[in-house]
Protein backbone atom coordinates (compact mmCIF):
# COMPACT_ATOMS: atom_id res chain seq x y z
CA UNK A 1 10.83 139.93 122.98
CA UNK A 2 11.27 141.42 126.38
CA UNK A 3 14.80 141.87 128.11
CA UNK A 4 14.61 139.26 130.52
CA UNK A 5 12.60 136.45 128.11
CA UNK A 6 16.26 134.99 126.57
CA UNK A 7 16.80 134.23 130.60
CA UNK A 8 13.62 132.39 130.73
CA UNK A 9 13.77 130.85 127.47
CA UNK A 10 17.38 128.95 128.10
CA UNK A 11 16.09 128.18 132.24
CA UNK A 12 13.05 126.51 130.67
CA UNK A 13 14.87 124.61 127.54
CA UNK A 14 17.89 123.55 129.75
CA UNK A 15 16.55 123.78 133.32
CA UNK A 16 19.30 125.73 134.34
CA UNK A 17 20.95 129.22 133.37
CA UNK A 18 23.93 131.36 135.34
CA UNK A 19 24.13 135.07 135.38
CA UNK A 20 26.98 136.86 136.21
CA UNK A 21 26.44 140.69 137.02
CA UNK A 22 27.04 143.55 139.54
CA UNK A 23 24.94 142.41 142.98
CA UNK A 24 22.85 145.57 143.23
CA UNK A 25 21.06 144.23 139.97
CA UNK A 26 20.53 140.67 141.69
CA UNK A 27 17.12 141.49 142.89
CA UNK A 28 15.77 143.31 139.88
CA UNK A 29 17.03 140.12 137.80
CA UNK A 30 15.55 137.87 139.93
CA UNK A 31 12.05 139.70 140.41
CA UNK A 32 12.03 139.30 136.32
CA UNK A 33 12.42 136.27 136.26
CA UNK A 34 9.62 135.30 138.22
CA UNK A 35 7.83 137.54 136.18
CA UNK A 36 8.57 135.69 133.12
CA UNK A 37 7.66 132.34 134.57
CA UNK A 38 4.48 133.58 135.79
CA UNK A 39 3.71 135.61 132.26
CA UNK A 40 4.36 132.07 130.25
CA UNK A 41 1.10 130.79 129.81
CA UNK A 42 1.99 128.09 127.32
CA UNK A 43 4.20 126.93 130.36
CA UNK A 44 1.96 126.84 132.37
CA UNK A 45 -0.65 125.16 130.33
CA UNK A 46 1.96 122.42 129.86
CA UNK A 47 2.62 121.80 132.78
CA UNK A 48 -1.25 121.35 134.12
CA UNK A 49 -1.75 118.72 131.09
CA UNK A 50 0.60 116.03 131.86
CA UNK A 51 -0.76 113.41 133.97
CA UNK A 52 0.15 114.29 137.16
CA UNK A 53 -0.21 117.77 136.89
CA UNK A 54 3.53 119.36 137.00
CA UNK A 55 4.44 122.07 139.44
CA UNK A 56 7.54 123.84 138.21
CA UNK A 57 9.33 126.22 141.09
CA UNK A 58 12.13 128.32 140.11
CA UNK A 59 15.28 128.15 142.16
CA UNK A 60 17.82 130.66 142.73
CA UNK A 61 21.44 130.76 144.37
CA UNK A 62 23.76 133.45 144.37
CA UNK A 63 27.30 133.34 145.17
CA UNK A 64 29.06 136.74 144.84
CA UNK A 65 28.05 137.83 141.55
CA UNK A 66 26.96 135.08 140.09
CA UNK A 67 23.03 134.12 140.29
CA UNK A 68 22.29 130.41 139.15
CA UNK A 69 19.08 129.73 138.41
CA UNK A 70 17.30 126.27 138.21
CA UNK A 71 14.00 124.63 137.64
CA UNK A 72 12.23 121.93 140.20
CA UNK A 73 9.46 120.28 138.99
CA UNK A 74 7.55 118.64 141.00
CA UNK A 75 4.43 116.50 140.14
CA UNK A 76 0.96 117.80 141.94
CA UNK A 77 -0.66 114.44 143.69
CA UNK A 78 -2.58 116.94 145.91
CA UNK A 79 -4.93 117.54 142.91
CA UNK A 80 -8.79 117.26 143.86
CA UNK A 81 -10.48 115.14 141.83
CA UNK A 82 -14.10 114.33 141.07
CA UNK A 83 -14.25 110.98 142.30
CA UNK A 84 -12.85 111.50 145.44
CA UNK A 85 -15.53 114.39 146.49
């Protein structure tokens, strides 16, 4: 398992996870993390099956040294489809 996966894991089972660390980690944490999202292909996969198609952004906040992550998703109606071509 890599060290920022657990992060992911609880964000994407929960839809939300909070961090507390030192700031001048913030932006290594958060860089991860969209990492992760962007290495999870069975995510990703999920999402483009359901009917819409699911887009699924990752939000972030930080207040002092707390970082609060979230996810949005957001159904894709901007698909192209055959019929409409």
């Amino acid at each position: 398992m890599r060290q920022y996966e657990p992060i992911w894991i609880q964000v994407k089972t929960e839809g939300r996870c909070e961090i507390s660390t030192h700031r001048k980690w913030h932006k290594r944490i958060i860089h991860a993390m969209w990492k992760e999202k962007d290495l999870d292909l069975e995510y990703k996969l999920w999402c483009s099956e359901q009917s819409p198609p699911i887009k699924a952004r990752l939000s972030i906040q930080r207040t002092g040294t707390v970082i609060k992550f979230s996810l949005v998703l957001k159904s894709d109606l901007t698909q192209t489809t055959v019929d409409s071509i």
